[in-house]
PDB file of N, CA and C in Angstrom:
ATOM      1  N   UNK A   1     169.704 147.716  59.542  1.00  0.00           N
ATOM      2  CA  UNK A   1     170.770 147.672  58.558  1.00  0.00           C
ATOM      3  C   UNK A   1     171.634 146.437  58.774  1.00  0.00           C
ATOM      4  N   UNK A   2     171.903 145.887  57.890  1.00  0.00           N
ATOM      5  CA  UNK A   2     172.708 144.507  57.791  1.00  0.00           C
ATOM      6  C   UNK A   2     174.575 145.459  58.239  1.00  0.00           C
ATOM      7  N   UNK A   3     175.443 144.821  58.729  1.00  0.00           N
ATOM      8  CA  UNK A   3     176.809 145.169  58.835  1.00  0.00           C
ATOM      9  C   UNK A   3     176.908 146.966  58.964  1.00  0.00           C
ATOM     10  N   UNK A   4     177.840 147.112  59.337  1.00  0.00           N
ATOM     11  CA  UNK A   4     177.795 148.462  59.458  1.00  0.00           C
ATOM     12  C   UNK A   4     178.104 149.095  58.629  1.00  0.00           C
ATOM     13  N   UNK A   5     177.130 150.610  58.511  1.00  0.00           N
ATOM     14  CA  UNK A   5     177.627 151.475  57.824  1.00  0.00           C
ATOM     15  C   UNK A   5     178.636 152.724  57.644  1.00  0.00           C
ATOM     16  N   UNK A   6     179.476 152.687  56.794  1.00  0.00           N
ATOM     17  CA  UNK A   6     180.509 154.099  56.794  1.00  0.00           C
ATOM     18  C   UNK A   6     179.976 155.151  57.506  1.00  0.00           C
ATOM     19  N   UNK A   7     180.865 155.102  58.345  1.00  0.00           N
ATOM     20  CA  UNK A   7     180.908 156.674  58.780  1.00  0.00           C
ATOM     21  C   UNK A   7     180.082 158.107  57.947  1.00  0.00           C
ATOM     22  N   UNK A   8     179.000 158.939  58.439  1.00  0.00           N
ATOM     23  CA  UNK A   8     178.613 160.007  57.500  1.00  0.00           C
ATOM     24  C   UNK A   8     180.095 161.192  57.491  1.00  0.00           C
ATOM     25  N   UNK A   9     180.906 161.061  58.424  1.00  0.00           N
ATOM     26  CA  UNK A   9     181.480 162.422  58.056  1.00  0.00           C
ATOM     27  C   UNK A   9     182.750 162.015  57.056  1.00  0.00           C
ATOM     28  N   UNK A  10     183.441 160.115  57.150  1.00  0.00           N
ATOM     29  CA  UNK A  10     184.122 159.795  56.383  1.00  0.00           C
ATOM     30  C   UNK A  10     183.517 159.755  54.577  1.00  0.00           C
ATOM     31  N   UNK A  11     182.331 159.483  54.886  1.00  0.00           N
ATOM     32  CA  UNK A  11     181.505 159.606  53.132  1.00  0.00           C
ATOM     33  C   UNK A  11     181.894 160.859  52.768  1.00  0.00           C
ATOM     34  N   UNK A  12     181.613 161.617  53.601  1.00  0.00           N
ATOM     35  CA  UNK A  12     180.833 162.988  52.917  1.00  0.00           C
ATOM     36  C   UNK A  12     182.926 163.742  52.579  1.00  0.00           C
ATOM     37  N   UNK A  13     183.391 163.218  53.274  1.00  0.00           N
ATOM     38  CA  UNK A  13     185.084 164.040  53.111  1.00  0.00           C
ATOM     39  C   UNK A  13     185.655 163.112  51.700  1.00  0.00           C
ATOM     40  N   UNK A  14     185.848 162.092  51.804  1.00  0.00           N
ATOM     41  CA  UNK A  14     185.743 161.281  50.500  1.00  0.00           C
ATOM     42  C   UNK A  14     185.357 161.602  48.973  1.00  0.00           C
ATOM     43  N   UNK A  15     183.620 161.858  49.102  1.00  0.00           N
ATOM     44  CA  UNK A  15     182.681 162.712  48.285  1.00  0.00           C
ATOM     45  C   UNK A  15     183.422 164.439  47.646  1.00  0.00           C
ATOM     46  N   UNK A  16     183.433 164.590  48.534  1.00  0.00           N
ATOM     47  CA  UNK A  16     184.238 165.960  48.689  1.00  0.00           C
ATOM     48  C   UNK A  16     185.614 166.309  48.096  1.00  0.00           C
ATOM     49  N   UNK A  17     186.179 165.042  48.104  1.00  0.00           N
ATOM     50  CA  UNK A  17     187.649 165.120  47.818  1.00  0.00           C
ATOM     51  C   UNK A  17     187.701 165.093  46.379  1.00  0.00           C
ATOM     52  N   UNK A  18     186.786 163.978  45.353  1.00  0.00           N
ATOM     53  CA  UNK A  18     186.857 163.816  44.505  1.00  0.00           C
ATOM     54  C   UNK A  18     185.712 164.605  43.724  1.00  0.00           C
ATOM     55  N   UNK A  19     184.756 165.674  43.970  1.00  0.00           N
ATOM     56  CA  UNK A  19     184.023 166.240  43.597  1.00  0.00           C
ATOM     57  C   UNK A  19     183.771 167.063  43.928  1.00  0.00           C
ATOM     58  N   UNK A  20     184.304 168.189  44.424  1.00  0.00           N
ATOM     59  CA  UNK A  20     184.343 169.316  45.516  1.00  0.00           C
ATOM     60  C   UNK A  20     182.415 170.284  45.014  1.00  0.00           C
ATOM     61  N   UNK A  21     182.866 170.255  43.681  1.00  0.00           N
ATOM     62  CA  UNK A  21     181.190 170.974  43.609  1.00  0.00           C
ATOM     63  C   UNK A  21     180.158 170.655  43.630  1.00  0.00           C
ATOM     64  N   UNK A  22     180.270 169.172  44.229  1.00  0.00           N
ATOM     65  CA  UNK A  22     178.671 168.778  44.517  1.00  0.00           C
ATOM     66  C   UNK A  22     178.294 169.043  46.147  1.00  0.00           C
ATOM     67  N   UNK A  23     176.719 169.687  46.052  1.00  0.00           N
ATOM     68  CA  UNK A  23     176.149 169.541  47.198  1.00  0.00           C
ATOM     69  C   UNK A  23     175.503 168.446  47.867  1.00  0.00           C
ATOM     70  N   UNK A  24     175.841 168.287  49.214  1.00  0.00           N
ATOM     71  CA  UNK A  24     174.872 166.755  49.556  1.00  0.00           C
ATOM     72  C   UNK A  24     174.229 167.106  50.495  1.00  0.00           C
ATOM     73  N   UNK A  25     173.357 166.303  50.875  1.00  0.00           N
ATOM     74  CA  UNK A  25     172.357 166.706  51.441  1.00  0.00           C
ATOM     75  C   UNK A  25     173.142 165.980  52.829  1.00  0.00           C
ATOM     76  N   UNK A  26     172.558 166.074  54.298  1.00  0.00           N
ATOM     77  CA  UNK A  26     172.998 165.470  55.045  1.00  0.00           C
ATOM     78  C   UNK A  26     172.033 163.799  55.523  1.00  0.00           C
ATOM     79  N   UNK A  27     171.553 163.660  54.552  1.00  0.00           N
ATOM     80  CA  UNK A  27     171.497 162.039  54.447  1.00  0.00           C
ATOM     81  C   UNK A  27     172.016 161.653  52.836  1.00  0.00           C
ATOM     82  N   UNK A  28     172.888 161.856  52.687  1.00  0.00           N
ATOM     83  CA  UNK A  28     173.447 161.309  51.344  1.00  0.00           C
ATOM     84  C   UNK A  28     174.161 159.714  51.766  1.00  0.00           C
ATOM     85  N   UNK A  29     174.660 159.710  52.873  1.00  0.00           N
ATOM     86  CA  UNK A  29     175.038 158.339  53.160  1.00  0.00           C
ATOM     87  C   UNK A  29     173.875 156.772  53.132  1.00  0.00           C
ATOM     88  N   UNK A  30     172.877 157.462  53.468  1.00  0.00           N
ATOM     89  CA  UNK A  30     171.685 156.533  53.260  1.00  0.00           C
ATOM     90  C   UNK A  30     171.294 156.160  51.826  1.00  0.00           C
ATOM     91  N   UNK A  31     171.687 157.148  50.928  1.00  0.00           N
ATOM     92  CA  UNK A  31     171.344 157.169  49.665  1.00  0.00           C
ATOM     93  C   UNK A  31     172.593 156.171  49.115  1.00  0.00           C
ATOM     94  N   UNK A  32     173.605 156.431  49.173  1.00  0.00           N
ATOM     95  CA  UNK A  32     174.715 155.538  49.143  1.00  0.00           C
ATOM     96  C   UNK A  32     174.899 153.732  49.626  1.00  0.00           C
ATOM     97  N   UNK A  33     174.272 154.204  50.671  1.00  0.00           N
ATOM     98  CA  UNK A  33     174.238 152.469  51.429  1.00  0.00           C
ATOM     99  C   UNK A  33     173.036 151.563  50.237  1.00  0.00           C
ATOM    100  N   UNK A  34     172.131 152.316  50.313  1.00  0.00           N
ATOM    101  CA  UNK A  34     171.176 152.014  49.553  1.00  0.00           C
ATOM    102  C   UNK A  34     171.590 151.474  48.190  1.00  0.00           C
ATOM    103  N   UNK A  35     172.069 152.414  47.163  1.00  0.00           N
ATOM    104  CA  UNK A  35     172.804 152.024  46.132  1.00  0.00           C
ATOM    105  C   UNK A  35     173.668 150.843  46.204  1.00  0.00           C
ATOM    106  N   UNK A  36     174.461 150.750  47.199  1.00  0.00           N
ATOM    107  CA  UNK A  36     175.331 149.375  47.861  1.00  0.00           C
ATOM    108  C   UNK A  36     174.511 148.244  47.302  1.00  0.00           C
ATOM    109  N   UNK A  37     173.790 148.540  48.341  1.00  0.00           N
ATOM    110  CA  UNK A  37     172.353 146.790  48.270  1.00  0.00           C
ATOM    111  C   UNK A  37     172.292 146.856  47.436  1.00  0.00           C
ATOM    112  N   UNK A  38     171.539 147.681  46.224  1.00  0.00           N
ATOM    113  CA  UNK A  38     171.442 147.347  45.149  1.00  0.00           C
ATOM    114  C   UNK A  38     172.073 147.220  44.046  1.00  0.00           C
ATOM    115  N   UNK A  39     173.315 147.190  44.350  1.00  0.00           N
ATOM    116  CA  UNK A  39     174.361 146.795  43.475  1.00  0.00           C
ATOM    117  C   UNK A  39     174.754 145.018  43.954  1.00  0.00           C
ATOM    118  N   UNK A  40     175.278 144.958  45.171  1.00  0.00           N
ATOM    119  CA  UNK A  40     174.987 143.619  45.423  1.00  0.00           C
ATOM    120  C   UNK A  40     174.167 142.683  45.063  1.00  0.00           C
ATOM    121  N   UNK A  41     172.888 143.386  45.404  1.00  0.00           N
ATOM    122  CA  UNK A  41     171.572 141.946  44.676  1.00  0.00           C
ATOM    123  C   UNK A  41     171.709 142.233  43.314  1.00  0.00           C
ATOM    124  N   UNK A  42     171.849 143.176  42.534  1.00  0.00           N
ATOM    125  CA  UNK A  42     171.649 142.580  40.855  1.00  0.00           C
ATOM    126  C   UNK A  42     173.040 141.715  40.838  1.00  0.00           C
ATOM    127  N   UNK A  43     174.349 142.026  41.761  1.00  0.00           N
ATOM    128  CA  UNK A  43     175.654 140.903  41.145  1.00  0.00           C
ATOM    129  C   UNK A  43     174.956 139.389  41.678  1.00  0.00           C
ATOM    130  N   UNK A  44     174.101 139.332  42.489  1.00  0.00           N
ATOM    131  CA  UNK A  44     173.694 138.168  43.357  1.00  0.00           C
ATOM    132  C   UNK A  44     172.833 137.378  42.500  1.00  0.00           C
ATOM    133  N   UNK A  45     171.663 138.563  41.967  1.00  0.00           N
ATOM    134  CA  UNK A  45     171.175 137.496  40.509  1.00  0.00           C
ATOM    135  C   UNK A  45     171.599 136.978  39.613  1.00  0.00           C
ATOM    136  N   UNK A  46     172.084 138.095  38.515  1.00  0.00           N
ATOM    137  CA  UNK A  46     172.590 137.956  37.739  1.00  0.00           C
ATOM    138  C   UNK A  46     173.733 135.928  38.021  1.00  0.00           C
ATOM    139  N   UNK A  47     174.627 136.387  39.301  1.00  0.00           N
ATOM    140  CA  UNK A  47     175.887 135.096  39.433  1.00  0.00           C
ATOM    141  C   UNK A  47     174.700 133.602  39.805  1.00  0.00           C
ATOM    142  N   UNK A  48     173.221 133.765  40.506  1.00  0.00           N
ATOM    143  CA  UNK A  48     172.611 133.116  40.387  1.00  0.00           C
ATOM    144  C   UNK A  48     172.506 132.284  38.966  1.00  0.00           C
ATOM    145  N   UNK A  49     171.686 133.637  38.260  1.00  0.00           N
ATOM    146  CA  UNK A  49     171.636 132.837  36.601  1.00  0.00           C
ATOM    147  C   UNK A  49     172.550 132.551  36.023  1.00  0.00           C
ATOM    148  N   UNK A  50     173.915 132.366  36.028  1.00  0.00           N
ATOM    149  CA  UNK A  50     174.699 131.721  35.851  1.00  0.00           C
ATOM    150  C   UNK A  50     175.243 130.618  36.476  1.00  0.00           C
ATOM    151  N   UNK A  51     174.745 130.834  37.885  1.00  0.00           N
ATOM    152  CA  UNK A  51     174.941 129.330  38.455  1.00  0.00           C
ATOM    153  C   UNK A  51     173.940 128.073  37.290  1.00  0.00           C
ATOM    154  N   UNK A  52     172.712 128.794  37.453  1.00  0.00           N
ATOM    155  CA  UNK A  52     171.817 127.714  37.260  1.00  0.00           C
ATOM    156  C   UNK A  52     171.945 127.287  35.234  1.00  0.00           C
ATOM    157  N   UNK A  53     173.004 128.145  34.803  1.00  0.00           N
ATOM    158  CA  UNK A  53     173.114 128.144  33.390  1.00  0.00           C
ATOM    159  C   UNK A  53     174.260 126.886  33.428  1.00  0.00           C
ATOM    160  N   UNK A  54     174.994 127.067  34.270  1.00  0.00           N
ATOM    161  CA  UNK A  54     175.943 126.051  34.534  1.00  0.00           C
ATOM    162  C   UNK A  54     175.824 124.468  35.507  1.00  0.00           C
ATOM    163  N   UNK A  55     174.478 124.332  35.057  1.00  0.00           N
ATOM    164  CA  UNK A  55     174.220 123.602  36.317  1.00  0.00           C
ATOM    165  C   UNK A  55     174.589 123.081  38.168  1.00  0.00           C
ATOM    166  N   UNK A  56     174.620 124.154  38.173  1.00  0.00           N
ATOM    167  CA  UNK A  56     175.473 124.372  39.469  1.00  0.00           C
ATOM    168  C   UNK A  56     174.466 124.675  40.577  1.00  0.00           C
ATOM    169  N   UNK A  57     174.405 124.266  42.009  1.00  0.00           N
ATOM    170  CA  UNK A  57     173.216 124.252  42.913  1.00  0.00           C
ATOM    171  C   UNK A  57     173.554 125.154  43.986  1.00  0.00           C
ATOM    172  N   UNK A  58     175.164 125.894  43.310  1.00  0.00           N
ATOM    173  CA  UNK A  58     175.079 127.275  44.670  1.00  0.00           C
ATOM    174  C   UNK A  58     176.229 128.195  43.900  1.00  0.00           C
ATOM    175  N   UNK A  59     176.322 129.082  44.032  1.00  0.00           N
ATOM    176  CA  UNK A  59     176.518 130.068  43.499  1.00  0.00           C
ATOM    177  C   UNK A  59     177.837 130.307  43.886  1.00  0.00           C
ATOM    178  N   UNK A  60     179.257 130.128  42.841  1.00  0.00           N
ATOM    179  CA  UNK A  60     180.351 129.682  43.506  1.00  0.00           C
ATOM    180  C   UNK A  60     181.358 131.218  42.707  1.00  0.00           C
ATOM    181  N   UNK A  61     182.563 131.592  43.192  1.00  0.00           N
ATOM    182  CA  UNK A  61     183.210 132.662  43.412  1.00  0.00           C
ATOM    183  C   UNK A  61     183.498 133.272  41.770  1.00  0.00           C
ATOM    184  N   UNK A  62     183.544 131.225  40.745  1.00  0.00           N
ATOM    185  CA  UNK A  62     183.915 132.040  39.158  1.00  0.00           C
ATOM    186  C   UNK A  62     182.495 132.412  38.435  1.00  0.00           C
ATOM    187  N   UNK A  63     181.065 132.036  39.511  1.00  0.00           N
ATOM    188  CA  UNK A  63     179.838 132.647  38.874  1.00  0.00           C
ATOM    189  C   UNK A  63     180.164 134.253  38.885  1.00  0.00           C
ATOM    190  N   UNK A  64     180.735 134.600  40.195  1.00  0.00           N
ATOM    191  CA  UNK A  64     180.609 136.053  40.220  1.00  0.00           C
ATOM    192  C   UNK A  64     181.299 136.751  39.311  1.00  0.00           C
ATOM    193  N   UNK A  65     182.585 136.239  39.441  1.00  0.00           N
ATOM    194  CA  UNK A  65     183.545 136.759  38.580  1.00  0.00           C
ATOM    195  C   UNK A  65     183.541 137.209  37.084  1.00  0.00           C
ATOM    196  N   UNK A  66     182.366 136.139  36.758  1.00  0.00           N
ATOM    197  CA  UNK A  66     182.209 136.046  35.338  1.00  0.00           C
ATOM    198  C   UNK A  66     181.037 137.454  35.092  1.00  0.00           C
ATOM    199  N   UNK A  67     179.885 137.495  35.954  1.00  0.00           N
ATOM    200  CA  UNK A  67     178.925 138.302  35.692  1.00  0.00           C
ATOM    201  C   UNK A  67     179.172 139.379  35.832  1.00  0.00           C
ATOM    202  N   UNK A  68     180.593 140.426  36.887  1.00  0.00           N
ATOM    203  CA  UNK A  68     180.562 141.215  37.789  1.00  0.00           C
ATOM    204  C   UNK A  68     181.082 142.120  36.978  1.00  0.00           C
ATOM    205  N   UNK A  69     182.124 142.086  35.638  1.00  0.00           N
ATOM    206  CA  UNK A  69     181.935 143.051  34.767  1.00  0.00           C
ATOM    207  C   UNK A  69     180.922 143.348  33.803  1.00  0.00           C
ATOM    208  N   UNK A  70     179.806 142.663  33.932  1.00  0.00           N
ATOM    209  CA  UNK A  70     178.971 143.214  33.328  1.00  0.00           C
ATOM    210  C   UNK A  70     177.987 144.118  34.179  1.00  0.00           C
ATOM    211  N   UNK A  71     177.769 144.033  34.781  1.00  0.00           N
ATOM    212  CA  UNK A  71     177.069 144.172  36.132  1.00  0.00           C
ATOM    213  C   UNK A  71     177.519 145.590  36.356  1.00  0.00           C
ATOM    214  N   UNK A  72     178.746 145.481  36.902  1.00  0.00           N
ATOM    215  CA  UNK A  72     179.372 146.648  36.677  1.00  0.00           C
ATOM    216  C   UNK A  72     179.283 147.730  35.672  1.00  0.00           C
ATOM    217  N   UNK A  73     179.398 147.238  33.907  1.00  0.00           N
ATOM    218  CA  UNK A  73     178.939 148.503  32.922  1.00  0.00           C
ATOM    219  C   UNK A  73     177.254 148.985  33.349  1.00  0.00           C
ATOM    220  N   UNK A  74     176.498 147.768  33.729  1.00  0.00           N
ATOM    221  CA  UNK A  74     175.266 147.893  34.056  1.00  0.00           C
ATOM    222  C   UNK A  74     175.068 149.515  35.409  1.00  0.00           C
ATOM    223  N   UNK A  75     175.872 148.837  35.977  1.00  0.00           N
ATOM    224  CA  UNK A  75     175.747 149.886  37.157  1.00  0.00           C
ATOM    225  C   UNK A  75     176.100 151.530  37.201  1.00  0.00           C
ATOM    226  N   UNK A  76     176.770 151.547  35.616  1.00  0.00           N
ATOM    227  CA  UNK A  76     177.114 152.995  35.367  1.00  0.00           C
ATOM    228  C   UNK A  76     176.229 154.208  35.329  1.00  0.00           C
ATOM    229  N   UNK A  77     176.447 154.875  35.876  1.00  0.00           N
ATOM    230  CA  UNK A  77     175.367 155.779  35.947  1.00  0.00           C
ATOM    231  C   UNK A  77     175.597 157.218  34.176  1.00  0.00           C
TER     232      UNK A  77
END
């Protein structure tokens, strides 16, 4: 795993707080981290193709900015 991950008993009290009637399984934090990454790499492409729309040769803070609400409706479940 890249950087560390949240705490399972801080997820799961969190989870809990704002959704009391869902059941989780006791790897739901893995499922979560997981979702993470993959929310990161689509903002990472996506600010890519806008680097390279802007002719730009690295991927700079107003690429993200610009893509990351979309990305975001994208990410709605």
């Amino acid at each position: 795993m890249v950087g560390r991950a949240i705490p399972r008993r801080s997820l799961h009290s969190v989870l809990k707080k704002h959704k009391p009637q869902l059941r989780l399984s006791k790897d739901v934090h893995i499922m979560v981290h997981l979702n993470c990454l993959l929310f990161l790499h689509r903002l990472a492409v996506e600010a890519r193709t806008k680097a390279v729309e802007s002719k730009s040769s690295t991927i700079q803070p107003k690429h993200v900015k610009e893509v990351a609400k979309v990305v975001l409706k994208k990410s709605r479940g």
